[in-house]
Protein backbone atom coordinates (compact mmCIF):
# COMPACT_ATOMS: atom_id res chain seq x y z
CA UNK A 1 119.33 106.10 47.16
CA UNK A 2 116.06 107.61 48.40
CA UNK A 3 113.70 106.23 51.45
CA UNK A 4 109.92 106.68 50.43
CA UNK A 5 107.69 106.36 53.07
CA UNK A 6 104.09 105.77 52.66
CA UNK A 7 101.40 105.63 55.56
CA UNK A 8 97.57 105.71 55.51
CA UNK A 9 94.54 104.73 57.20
CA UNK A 10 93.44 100.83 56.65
CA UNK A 11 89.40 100.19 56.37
CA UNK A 12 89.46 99.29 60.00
CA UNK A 13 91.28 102.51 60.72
CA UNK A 14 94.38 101.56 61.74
CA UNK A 15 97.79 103.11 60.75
CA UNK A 16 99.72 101.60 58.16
CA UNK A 17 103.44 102.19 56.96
CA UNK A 18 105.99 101.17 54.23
CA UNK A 19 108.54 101.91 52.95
CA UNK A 20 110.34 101.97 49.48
CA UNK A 21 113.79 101.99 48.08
CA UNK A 22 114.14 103.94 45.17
CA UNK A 23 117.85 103.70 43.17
CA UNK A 24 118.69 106.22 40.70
CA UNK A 25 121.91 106.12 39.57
CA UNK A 26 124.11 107.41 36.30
CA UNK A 27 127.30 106.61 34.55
CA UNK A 28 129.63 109.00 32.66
CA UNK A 29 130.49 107.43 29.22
CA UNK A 30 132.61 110.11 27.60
CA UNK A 31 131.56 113.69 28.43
CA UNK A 32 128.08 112.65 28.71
CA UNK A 33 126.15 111.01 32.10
CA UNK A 34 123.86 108.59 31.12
CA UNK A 35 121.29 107.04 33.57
CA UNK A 36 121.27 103.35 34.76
CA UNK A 37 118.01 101.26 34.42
CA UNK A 38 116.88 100.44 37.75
CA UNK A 39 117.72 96.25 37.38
CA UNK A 40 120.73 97.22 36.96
CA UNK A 41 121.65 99.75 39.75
CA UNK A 42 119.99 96.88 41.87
CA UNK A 43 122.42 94.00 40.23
CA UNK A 44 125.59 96.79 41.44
CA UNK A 45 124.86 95.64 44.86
CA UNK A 46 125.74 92.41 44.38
CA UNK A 47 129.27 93.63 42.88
CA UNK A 48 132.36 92.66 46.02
CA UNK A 49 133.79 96.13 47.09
CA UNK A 50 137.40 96.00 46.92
CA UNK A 51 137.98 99.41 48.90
CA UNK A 52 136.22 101.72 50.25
CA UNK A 53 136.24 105.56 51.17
CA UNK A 54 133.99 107.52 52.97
CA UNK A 55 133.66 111.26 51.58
CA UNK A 56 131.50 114.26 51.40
CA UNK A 57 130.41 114.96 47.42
CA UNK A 58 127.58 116.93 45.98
CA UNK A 59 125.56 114.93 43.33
CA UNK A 60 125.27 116.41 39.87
CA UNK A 61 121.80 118.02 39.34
CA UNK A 62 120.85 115.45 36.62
CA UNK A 63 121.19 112.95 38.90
CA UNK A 64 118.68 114.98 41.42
CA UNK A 65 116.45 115.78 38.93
CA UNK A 66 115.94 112.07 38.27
CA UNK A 67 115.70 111.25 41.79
CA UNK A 68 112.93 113.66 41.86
CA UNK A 69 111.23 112.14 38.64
CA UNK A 70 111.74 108.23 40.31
CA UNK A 71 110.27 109.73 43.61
CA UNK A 72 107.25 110.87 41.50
CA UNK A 73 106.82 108.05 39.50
CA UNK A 74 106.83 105.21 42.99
CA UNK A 75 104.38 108.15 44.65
CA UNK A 76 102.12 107.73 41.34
CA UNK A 77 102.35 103.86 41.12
CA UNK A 78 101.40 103.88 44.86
CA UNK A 79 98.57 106.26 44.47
CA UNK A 80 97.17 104.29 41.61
CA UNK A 81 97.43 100.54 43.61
CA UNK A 82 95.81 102.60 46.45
CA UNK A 83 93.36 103.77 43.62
CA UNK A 84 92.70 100.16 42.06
CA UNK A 85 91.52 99.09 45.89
CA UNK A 86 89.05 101.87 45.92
CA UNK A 87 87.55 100.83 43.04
CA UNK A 88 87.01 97.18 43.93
CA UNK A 89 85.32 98.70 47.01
CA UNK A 90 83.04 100.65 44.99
CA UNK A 91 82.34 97.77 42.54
CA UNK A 92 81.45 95.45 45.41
CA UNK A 93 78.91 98.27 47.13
CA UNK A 94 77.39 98.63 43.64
CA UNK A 95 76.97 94.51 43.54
CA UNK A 96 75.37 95.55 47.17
CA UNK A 97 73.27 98.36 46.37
CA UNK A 98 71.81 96.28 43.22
CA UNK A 99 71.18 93.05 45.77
CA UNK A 100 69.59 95.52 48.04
CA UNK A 101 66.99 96.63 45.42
CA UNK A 102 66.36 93.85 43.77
CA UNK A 103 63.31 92.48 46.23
CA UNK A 104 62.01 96.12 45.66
CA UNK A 105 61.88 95.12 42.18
CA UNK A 106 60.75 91.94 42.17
CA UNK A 107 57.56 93.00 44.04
CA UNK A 108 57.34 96.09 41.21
CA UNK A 109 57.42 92.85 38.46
CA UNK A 110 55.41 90.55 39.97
CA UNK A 111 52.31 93.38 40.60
CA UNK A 112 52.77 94.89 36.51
CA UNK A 113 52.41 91.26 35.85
CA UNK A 114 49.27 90.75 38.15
CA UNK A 115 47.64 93.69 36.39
CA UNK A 116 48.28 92.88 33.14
CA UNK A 117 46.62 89.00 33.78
CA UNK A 118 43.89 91.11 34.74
CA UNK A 119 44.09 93.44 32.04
CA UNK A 120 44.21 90.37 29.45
CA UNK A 121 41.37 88.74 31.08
CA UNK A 122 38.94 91.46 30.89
CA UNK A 123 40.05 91.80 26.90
CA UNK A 124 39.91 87.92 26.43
CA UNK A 125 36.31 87.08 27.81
CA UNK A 126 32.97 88.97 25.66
CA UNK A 127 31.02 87.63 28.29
CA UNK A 128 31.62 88.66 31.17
CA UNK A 129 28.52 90.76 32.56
CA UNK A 130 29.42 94.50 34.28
CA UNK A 131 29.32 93.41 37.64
CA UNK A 132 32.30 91.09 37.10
CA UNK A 133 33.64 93.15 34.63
CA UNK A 134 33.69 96.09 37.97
CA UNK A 135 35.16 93.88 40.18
CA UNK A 136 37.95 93.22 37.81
CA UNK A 137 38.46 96.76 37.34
CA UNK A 138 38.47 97.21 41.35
CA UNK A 139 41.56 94.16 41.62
CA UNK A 140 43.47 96.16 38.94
CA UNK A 141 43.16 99.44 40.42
CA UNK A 142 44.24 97.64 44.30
CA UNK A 143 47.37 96.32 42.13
CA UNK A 144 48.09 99.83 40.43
CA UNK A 145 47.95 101.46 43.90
CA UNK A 146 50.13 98.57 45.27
CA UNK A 147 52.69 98.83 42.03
CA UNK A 148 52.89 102.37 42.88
CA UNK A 149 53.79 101.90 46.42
CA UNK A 150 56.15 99.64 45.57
CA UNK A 151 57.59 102.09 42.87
CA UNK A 152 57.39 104.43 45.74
CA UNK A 153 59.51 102.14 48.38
CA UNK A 154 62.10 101.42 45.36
CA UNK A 155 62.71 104.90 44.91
CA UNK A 156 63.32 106.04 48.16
CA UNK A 157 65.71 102.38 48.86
CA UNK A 158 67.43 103.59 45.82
CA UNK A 159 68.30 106.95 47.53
CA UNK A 160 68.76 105.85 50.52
CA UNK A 161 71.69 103.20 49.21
CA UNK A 162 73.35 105.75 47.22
CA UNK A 163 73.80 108.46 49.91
CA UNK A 164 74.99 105.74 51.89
CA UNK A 165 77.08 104.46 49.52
CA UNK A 166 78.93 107.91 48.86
CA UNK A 167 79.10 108.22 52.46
CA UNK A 168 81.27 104.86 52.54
CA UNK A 169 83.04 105.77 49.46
CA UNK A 170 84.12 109.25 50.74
CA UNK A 171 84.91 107.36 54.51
CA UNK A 172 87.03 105.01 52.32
CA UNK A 173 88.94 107.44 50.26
CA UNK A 174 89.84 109.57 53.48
CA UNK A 175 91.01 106.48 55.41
CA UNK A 176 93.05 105.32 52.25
CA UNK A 177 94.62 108.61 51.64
CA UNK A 178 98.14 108.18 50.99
CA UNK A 179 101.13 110.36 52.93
CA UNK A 180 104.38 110.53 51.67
CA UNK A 181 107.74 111.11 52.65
CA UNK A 182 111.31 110.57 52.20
CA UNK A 183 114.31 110.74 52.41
CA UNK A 184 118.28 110.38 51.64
CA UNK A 185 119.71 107.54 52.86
CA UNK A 186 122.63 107.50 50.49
CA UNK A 187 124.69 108.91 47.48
CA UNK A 188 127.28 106.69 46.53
CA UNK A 189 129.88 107.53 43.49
CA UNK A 190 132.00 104.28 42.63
CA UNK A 191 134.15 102.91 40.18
CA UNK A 192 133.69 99.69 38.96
CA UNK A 193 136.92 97.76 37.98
CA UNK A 194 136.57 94.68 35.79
């Protein structure tokens, strides 16, 4: 019966611990040792002891070797919870980022839509003398130059909320970093009896 214990930073950078029990545990059946699913092993503490006796033993190596494995696996299944959390995080700063730079592009729409009005209603009208037909030309050039500074300030948001999103994302992987440790708390060899 190991201890795993598992401490990390939270968002708001406080410590956090837990801890785990993880039960390995084999029976011999013949000449062979066979290992015990883990509902069981935790049914076998429910069993009444009818005697007990304390004494040093050294557990067979299978039965370390699986500890070992089971201490891996809880470490893994911990790592990829941790993992799942991360990636919520992310999602919701990309739902942020795209929020963010959505006014940026609705000013970018609404001017390629200005410009093509104007566009259309130079095409549409044979009549219109030169003079009107310049200052038409003038309004679509003001709304190119505007489109491109709006391109311009969309760009540079966009930048600017990425690094700043990998700057959260890397502050929120190094406060979430998992640390492990553990340790024996006990081997226990029994016999059952009907």
């Amino acid at each position: 019966m190991e201890l795993l214990k598992c401490s990390r930073k939270t968002i708001n950078d406080m410590a956090e611990e837990f801890e785990k029990i993880i039960l390995t545990g084999f029976f011999k059946s013949g000449d062979r040792w066979e290992q015990i699913p883990n509902p069981r092993l935790e049914r076998l503490f429910d069993l009444d002891i009818a005697s007990e006796d304390k004494a040093d033993f050294r557990p067979h190596d299978t039965l370390e070797d699986a500890t070992a494995i089971q201490l891996k696996n809880a470490q893994i299944e911990i790592n990829t919870e941790n993992e799942s959390y991360i990636y919520e995080e992310m999602d919701r700063l990309d739902q942020f980022v795209e929020e963010s730079l959505l006014k940026f592009r609705q000013e970018m729409d609404t001017r390629e839509k200005e410009i093509k009005e104007l566009q259309k209603t130079t095409r549409a009208s044979r009549t219109l003398g030169a003079h009107e037909r310049d200052q038409i030309q003038a309004e679509i050039d003001k709304k190119q130059k505007e489109l491109f500074k709006a391109q311009k300030k969309y760009i540079q948001a966009q930048e600017e909320q990425f690094v700043d999103k990998d700057k959260r994302v890397a502050d929120l992987r190094s406060k979430l970093q998992m640390n492990f440790s553990h340790e024996r708390i006990a081997a226990i060899n029994f016999t059952i009896i009907s």
